[in-house]
Protein backbone atom coordinates (compact mmCIF):
# COMPACT_ATOMS: atom_id res chain seq x y z
CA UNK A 1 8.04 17.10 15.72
CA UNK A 2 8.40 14.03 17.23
CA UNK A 3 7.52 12.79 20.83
CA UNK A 4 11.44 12.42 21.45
CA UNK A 5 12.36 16.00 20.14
CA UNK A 6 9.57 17.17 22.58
CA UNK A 7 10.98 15.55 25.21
CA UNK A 8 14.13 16.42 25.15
CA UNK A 9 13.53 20.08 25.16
CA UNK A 10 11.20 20.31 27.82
CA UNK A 11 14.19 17.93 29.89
CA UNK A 12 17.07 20.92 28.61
CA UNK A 13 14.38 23.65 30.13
CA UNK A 14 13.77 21.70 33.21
CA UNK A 15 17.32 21.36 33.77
CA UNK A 16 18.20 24.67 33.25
CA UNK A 17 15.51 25.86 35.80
CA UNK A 18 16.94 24.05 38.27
CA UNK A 19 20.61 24.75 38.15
CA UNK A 20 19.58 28.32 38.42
CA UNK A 21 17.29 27.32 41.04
CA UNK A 22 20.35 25.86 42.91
CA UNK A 23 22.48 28.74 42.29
CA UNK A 24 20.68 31.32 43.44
CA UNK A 25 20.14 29.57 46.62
CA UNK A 26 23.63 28.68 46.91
CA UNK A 27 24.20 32.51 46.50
CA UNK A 28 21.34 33.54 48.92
CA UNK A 29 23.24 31.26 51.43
CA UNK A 30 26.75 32.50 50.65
CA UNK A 31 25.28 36.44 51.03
CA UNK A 32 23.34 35.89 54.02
CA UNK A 33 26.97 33.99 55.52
CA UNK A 34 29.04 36.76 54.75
CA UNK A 35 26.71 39.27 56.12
CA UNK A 36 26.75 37.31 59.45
CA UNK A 37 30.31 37.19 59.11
CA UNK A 38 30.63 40.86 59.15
CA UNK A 39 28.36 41.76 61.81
CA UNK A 40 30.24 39.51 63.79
CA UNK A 41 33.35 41.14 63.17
CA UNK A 42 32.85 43.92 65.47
CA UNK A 43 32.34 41.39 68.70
CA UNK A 44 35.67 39.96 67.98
CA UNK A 45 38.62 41.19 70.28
CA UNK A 46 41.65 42.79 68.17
CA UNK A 47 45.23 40.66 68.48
CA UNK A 48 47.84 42.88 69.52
CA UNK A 49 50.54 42.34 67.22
CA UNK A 50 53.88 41.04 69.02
CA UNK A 51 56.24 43.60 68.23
CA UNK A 52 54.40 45.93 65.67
CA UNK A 53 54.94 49.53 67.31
CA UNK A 54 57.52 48.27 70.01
CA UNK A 55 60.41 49.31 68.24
CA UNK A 56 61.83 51.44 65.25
CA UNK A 57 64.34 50.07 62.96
CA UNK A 58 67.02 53.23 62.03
CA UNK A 59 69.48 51.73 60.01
CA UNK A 60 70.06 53.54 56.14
């Protein structure tokens, strides 16, 4: 096996490592974002709809 082959397989491995590397940070981020998100949610006043409940439509 040459010193090229070598090379090149160690440079695959390395770049595999860090794409998952990058992923599962960019996940970690994305989980962590949406779980702020959500805990938020409750603080948040509710919109009152304009019309929802205001009137009844009773045509057939």
């Amino acid at each position: 096996m040459d010193i090229n082959s070598i090379m090149s397989s160690q440079l695959r491995s390395l770049q595999s490592t860090v794409q998952m590397s990058v992923m599962s940070k960019a996940l970690s981020m994305e989980t962590s974002a949406v779980a702020e998100m959500l805990n938020n949610l409750d603080s948040q006043p509710v919109a009152v709809h304009p019309h929802k409940g205001a009137s009844v439509d009773i045509k057939a």
